[in-house]
PDB file of N, CA and C in Angstrom:
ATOM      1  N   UNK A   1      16.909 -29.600 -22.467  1.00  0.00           N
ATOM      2  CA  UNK A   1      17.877 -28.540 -22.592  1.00  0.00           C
ATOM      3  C   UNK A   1      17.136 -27.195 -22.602  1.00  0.00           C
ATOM      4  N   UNK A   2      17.544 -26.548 -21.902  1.00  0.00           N
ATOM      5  CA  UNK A   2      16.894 -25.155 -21.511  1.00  0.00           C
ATOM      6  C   UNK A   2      17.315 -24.198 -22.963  1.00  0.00           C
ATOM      7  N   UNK A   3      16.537 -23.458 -23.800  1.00  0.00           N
ATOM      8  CA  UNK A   3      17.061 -22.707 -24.844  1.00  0.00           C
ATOM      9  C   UNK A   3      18.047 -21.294 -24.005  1.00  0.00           C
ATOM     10  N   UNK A   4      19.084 -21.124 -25.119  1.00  0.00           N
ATOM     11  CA  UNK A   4      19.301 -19.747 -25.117  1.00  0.00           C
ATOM     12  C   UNK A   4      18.757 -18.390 -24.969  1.00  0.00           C
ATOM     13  N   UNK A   5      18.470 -17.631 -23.944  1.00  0.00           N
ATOM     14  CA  UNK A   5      17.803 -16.492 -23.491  1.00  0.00           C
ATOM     15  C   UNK A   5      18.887 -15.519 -24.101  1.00  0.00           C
ATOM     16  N   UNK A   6      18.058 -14.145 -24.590  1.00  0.00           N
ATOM     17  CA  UNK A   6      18.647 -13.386 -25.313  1.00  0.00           C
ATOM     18  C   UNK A   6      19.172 -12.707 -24.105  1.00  0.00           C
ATOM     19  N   UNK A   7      20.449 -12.155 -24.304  1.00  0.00           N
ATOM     20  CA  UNK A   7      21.050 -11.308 -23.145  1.00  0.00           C
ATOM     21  C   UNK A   7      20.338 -10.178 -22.797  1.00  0.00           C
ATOM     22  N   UNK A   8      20.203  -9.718 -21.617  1.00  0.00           N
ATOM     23  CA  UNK A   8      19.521  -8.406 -21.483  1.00  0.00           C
ATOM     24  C   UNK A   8      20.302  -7.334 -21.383  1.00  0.00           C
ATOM     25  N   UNK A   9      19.525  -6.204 -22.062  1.00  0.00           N
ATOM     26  CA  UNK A   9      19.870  -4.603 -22.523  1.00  0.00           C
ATOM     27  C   UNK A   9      20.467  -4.441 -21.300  1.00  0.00           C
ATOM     28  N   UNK A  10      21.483  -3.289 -22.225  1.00  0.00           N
ATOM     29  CA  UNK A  10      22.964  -2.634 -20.676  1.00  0.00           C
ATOM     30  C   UNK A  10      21.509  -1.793 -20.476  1.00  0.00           C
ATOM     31  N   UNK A  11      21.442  -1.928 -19.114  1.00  0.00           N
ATOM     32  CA  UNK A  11      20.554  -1.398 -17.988  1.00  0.00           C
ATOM     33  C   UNK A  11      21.262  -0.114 -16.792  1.00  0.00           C
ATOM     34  N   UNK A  12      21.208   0.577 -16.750  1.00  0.00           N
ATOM     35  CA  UNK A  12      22.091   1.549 -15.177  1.00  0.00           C
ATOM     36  C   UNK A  12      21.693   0.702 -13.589  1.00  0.00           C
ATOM     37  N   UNK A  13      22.210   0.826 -12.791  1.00  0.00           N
ATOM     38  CA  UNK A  13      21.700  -0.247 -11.937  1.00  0.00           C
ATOM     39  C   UNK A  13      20.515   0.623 -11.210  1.00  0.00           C
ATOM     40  N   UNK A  14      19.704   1.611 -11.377  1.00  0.00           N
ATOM     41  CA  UNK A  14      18.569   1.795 -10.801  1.00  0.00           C
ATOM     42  C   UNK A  14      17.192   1.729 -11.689  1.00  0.00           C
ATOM     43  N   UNK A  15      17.898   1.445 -13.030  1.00  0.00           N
ATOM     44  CA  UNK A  15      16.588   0.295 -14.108  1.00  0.00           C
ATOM     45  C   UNK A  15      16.698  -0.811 -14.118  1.00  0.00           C
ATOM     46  N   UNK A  16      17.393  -1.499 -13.366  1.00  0.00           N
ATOM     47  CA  UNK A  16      17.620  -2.688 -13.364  1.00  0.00           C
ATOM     48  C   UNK A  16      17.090  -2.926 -11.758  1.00  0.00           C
ATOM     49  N   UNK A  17      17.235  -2.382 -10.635  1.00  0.00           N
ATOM     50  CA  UNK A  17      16.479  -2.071  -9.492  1.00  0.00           C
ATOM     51  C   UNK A  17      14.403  -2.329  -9.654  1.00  0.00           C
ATOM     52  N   UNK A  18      14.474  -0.917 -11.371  1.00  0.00           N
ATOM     53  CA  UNK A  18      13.142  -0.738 -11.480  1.00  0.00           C
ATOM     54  C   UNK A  18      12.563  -1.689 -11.821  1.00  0.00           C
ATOM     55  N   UNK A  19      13.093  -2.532 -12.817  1.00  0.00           N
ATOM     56  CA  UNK A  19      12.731  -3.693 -13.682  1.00  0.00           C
ATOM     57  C   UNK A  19      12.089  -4.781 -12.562  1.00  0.00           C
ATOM     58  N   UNK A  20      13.286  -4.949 -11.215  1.00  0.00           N
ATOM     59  CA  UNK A  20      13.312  -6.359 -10.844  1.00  0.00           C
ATOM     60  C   UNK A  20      11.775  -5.923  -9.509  1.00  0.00           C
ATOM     61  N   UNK A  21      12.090  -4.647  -9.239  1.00  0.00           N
ATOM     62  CA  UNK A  21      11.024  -4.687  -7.844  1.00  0.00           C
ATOM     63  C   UNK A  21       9.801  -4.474  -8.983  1.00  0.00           C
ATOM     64  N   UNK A  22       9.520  -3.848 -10.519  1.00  0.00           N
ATOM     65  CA  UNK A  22       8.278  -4.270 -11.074  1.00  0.00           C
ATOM     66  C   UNK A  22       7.453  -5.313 -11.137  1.00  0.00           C
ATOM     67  N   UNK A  23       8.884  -5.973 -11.517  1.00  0.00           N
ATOM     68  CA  UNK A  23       8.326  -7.402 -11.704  1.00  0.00           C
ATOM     69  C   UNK A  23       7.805  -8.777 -10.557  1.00  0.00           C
ATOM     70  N   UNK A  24       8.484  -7.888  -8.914  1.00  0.00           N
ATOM     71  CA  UNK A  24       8.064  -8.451  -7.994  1.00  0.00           C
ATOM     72  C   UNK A  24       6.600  -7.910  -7.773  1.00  0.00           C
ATOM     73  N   UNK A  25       6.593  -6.660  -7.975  1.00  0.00           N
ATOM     74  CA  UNK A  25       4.982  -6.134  -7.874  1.00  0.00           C
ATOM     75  C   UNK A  25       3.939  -6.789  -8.907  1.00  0.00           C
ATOM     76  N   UNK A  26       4.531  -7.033  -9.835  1.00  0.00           N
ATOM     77  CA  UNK A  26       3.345  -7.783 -10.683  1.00  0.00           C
ATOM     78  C   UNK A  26       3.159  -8.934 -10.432  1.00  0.00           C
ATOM     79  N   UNK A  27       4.189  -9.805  -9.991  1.00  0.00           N
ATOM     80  CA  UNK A  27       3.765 -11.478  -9.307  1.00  0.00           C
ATOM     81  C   UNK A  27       3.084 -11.210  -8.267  1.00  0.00           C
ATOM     82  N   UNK A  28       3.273 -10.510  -7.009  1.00  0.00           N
ATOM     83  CA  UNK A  28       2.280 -10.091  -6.275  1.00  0.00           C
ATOM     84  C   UNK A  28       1.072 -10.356  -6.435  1.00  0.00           C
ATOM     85  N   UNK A  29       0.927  -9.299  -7.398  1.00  0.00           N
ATOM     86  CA  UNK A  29      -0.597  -9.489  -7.553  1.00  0.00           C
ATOM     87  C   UNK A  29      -1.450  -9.771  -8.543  1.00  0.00           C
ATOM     88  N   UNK A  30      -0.482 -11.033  -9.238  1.00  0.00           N
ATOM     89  CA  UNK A  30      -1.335 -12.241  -9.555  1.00  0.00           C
ATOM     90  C   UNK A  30      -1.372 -13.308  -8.965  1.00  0.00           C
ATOM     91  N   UNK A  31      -0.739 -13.568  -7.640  1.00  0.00           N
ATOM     92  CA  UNK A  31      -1.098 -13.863  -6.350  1.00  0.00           C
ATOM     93  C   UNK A  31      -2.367 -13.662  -6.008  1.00  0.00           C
ATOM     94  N   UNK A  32      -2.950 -11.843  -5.855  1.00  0.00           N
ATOM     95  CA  UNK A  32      -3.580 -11.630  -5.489  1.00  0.00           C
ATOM     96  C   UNK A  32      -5.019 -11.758  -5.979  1.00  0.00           C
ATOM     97  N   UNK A  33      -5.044 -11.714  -7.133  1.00  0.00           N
ATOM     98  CA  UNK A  33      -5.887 -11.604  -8.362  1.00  0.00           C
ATOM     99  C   UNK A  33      -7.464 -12.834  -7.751  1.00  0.00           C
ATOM    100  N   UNK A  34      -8.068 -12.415  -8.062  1.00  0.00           N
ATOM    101  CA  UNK A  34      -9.442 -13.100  -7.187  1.00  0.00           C
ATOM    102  C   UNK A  34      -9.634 -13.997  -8.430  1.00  0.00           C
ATOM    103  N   UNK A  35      -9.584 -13.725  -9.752  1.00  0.00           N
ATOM    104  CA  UNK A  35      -9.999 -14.448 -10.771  1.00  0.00           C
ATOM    105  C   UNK A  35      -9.096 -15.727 -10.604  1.00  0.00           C
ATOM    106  N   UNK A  36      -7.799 -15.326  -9.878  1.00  0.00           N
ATOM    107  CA  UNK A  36      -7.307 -16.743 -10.703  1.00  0.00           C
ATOM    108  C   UNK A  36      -6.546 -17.339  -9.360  1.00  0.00           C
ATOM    109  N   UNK A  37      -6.818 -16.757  -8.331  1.00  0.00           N
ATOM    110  CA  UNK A  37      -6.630 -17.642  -6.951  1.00  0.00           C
ATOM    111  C   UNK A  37      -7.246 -18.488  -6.414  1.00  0.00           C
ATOM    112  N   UNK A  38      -6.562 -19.414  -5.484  1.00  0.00           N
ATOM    113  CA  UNK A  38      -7.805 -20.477  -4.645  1.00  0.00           C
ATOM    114  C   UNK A  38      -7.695 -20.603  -3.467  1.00  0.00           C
ATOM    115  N   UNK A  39      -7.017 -19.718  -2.806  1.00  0.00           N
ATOM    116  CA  UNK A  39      -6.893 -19.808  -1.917  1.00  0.00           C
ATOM    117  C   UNK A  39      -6.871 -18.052  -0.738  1.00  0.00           C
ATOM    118  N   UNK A  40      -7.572 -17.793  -0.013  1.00  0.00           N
ATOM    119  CA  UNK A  40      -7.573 -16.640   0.714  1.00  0.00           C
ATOM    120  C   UNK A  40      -6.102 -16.474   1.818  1.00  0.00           C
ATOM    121  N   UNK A  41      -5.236 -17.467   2.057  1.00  0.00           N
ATOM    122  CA  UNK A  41      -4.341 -17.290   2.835  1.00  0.00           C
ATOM    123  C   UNK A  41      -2.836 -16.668   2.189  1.00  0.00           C
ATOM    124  N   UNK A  42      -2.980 -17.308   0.716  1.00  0.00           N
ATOM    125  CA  UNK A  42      -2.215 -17.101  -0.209  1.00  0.00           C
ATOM    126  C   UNK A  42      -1.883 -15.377  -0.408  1.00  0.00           C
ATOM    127  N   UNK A  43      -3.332 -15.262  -1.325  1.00  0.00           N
ATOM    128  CA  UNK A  43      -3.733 -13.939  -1.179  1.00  0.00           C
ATOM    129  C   UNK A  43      -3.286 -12.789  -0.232  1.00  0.00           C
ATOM    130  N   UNK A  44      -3.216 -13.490   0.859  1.00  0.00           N
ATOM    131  CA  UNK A  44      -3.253 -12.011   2.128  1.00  0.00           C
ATOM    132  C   UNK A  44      -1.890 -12.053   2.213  1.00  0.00           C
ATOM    133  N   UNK A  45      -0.836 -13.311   2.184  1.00  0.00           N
ATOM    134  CA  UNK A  45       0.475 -12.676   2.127  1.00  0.00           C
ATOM    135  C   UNK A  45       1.117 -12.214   1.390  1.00  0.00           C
ATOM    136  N   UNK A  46       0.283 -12.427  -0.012  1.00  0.00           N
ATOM    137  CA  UNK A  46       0.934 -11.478  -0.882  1.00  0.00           C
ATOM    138  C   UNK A  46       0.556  -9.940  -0.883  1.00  0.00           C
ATOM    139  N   UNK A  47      -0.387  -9.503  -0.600  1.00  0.00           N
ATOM    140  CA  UNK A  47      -0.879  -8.525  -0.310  1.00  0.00           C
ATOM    141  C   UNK A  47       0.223  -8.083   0.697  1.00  0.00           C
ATOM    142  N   UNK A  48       0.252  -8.376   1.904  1.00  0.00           N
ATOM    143  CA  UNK A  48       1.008  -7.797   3.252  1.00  0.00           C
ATOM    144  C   UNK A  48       2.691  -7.405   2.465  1.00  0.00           C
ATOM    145  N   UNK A  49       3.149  -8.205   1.687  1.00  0.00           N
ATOM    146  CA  UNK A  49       4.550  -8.653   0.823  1.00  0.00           C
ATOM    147  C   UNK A  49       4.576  -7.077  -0.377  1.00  0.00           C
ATOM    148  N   UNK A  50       3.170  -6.786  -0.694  1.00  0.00           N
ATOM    149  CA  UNK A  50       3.193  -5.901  -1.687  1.00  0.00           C
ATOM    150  C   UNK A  50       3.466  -4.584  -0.955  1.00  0.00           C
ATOM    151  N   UNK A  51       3.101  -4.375   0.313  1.00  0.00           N
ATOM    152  CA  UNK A  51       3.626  -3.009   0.210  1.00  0.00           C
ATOM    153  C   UNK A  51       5.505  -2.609   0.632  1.00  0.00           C
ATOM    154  N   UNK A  52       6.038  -3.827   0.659  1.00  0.00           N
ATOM    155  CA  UNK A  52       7.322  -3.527   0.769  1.00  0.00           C
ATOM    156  C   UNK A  52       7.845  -3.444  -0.586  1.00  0.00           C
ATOM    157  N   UNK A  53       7.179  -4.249  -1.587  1.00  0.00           N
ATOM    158  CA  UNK A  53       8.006  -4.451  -3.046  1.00  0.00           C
ATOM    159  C   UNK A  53       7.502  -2.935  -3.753  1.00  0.00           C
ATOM    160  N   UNK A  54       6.229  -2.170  -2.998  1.00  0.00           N
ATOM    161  CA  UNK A  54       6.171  -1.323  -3.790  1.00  0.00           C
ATOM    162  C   UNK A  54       6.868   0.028  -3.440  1.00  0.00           C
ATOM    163  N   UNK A  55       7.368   0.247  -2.005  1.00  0.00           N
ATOM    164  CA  UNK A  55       8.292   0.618  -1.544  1.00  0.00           C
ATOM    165  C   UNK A  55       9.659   0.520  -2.351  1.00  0.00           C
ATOM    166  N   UNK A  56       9.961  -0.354  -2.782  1.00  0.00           N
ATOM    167  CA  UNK A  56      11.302  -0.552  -3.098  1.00  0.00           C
ATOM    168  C   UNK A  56      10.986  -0.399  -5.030  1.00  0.00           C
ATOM    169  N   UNK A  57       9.880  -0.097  -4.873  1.00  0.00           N
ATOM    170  CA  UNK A  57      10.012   0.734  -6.957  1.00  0.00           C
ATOM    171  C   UNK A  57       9.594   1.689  -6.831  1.00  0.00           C
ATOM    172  N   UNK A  58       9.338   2.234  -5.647  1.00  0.00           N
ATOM    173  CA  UNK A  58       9.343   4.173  -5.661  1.00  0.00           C
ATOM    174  C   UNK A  58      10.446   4.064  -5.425  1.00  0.00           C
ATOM    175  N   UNK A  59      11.559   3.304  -4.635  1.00  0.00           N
ATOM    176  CA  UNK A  59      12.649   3.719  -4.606  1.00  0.00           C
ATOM    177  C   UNK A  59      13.822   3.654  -5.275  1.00  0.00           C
ATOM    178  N   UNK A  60      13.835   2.850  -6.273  1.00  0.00           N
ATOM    179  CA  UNK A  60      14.405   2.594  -7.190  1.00  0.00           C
ATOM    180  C   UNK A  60      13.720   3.981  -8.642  1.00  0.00           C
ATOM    181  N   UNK A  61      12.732   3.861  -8.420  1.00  0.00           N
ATOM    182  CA  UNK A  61      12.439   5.243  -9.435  1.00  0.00           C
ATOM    183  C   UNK A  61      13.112   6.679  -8.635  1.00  0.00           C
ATOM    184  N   UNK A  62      12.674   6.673  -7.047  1.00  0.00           N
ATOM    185  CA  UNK A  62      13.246   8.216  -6.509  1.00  0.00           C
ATOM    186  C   UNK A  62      15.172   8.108  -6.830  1.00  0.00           C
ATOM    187  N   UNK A  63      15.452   6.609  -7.067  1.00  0.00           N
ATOM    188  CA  UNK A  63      17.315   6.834  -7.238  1.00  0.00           C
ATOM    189  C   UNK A  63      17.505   7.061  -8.964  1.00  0.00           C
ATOM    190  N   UNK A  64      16.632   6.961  -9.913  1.00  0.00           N
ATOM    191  CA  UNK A  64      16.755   7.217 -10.904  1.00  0.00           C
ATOM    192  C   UNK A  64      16.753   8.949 -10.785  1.00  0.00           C
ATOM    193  N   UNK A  65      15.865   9.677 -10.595  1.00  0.00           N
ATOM    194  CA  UNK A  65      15.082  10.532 -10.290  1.00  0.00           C
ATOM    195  C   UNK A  65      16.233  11.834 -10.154  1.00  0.00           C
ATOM    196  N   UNK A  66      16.893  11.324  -8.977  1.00  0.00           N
ATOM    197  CA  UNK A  66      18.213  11.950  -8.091  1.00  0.00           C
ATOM    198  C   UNK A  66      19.328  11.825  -8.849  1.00  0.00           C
ATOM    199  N   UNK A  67      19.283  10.840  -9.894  1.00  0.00           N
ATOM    200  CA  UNK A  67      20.804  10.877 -10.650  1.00  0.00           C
ATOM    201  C   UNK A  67      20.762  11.523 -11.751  1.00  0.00           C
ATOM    202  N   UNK A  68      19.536  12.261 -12.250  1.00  0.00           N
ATOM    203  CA  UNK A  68      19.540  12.868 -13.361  1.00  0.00           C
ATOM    204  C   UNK A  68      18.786  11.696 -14.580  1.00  0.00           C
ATOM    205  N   UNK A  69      18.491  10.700 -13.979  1.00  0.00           N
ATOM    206  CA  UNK A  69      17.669   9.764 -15.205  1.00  0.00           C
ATOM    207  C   UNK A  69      16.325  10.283 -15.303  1.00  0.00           C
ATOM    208  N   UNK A  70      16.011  11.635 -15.733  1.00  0.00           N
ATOM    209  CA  UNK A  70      14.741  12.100 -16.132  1.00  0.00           C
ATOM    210  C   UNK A  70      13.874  11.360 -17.236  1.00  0.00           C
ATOM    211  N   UNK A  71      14.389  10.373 -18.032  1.00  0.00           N
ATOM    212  CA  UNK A  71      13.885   9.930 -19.206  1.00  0.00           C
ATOM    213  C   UNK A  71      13.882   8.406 -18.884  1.00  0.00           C
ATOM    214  N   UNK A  72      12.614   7.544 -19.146  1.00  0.00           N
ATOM    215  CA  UNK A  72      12.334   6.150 -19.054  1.00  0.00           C
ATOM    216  C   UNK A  72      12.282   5.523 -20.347  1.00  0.00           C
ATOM    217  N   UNK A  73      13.756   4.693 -20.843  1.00  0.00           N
ATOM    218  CA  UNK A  73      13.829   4.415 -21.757  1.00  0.00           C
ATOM    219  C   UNK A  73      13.191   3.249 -22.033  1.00  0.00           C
ATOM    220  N   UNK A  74      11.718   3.435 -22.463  1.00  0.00           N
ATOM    221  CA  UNK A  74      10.661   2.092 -22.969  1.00  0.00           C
ATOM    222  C   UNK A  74      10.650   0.985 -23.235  1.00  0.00           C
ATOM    223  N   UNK A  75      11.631   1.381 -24.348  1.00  0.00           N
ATOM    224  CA  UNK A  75      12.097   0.127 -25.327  1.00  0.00           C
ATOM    225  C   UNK A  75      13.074  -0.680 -24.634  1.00  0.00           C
ATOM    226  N   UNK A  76      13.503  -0.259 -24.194  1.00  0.00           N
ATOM    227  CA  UNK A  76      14.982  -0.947 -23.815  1.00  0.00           C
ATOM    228  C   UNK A  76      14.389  -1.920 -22.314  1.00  0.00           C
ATOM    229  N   UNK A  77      13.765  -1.015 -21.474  1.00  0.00           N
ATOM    230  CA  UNK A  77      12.997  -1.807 -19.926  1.00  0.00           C
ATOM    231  C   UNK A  77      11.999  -2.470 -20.454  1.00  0.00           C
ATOM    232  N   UNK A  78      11.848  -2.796 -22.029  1.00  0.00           N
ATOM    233  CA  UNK A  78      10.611  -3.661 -22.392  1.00  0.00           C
ATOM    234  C   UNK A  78      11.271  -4.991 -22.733  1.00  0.00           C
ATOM    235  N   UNK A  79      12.309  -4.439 -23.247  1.00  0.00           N
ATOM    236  CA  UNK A  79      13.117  -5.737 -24.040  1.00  0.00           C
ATOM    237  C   UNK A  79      13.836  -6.175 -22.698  1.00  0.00           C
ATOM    238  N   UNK A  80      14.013  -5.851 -21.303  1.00  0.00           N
ATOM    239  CA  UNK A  80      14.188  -6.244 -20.067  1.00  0.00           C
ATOM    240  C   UNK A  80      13.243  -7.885 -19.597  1.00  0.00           C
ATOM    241  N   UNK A  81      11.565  -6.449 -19.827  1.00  0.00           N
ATOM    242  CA  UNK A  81      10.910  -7.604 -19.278  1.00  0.00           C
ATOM    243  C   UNK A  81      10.532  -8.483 -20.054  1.00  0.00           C
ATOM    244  N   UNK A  82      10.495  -8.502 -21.434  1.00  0.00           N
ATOM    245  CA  UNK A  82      10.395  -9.689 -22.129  1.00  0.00           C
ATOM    246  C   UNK A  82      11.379 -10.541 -21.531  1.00  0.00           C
ATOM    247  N   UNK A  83      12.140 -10.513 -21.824  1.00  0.00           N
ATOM    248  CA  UNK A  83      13.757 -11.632 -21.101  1.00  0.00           C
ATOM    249  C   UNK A  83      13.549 -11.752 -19.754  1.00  0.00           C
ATOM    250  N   UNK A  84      13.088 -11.544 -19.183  1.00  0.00           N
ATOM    251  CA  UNK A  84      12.378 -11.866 -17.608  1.00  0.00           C
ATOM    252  C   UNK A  84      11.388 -12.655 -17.272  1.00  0.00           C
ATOM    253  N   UNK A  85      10.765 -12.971 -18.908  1.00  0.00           N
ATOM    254  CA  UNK A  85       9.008 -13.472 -19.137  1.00  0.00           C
ATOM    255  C   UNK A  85       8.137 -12.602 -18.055  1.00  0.00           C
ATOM    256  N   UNK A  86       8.071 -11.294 -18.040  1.00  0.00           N
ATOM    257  CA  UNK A  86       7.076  -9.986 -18.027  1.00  0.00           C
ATOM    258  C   UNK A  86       5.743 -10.289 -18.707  1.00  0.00           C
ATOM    259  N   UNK A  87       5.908 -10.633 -19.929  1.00  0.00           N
ATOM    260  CA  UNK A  87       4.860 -11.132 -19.947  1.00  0.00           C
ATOM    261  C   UNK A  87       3.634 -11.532 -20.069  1.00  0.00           C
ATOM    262  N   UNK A  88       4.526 -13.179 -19.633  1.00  0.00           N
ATOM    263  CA  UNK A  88       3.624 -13.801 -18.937  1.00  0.00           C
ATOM    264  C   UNK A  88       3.472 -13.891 -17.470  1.00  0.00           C
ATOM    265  N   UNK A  89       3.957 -13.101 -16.474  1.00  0.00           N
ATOM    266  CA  UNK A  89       4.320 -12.594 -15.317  1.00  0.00           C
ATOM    267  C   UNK A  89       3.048 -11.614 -15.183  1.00  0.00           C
ATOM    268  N   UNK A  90       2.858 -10.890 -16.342  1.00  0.00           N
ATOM    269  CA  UNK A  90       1.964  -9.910 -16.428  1.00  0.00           C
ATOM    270  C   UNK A  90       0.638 -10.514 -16.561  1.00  0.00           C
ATOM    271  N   UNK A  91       0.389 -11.335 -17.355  1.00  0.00           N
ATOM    272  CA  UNK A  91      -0.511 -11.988 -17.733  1.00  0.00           C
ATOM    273  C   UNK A  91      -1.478 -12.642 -16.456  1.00  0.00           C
ATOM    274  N   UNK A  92      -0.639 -12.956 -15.516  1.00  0.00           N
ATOM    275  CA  UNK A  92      -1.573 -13.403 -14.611  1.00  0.00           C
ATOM    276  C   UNK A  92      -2.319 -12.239 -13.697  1.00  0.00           C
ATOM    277  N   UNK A  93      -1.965 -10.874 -13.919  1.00  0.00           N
ATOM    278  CA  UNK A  93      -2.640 -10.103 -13.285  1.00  0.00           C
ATOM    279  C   UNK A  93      -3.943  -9.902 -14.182  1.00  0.00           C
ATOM    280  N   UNK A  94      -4.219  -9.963 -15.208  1.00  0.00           N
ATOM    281  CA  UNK A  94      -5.416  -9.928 -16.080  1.00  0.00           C
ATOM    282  C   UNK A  94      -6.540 -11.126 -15.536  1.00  0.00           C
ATOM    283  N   UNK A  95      -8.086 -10.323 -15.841  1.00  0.00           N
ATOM    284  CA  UNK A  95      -9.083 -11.686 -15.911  1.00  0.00           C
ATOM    285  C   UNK A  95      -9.020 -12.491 -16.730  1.00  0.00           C
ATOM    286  N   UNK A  96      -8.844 -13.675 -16.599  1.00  0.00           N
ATOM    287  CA  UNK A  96      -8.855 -14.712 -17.904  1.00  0.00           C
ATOM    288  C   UNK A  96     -10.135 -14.732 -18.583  1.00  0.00           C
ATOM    289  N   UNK A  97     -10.056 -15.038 -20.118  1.00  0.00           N
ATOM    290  CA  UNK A  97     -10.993 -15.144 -20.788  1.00  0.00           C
ATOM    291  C   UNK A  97     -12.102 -15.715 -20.249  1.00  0.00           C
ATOM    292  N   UNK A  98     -13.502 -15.586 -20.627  1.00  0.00           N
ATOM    293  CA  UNK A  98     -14.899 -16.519 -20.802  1.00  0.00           C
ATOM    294  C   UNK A  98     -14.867 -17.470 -21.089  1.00  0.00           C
ATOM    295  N   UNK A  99     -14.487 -18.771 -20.286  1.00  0.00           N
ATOM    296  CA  UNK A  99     -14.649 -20.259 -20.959  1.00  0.00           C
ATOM    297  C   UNK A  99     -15.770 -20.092 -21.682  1.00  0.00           C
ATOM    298  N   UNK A 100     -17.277 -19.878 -21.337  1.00  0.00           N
ATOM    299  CA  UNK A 100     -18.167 -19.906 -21.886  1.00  0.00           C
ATOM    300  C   UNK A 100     -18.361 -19.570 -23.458  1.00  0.00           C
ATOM    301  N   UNK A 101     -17.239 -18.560 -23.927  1.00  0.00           N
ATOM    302  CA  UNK A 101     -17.421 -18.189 -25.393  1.00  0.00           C
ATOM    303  C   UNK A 101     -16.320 -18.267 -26.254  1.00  0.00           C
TER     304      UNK A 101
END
């Protein structure tokens, strides 16, 4: 049985835009991530894949931008990506620890 996920924060739909193409940019590139890939073919399409997703969170920030959303409410697009598992989404863009120590 899958647990109950906490509902996510009322969002405007161009933080909710920001949230989702972030979070495509950060799988990206732990795709890309040399530490924790095995493969070079993998890699390059995520790479080629990243510059459209990053396209589409300047653009989702330039529609915030234009509507008068001058202010990035932190807390609230944090408690987003937690409920998204951000992350651990995030996590794979980091070097993993030193087995050695």
């Amino acid at each position: 049985m899958v647990p109950d996920l906490p509902p996510l924060p009322a969002l405007t739909r161009a933080e909710a835009e920001l949230v989702d193409a972030y979070l495509e940019v950060v799988d990206l590139l732990g795709k890309i991530n040399p530490s924790r890939g095995t493969h070079t073919y993998g890699a390059l399409r995520a790479a080629q894949a990243l510059v459209g997703r990053a396209q589409a969170l300047r653009e989702a920030l330039t529609l915030m931008h234009v509507r008068g959303e001058s202010e990035v409410h932190a807390e609230t697009l944090a408690r987003a990506l937690r409920v998204l598992d951000g992350e651990r989404r995030a996590g794979r863009v980091t070097v993993p620890g030193d087995p050695a120590s």
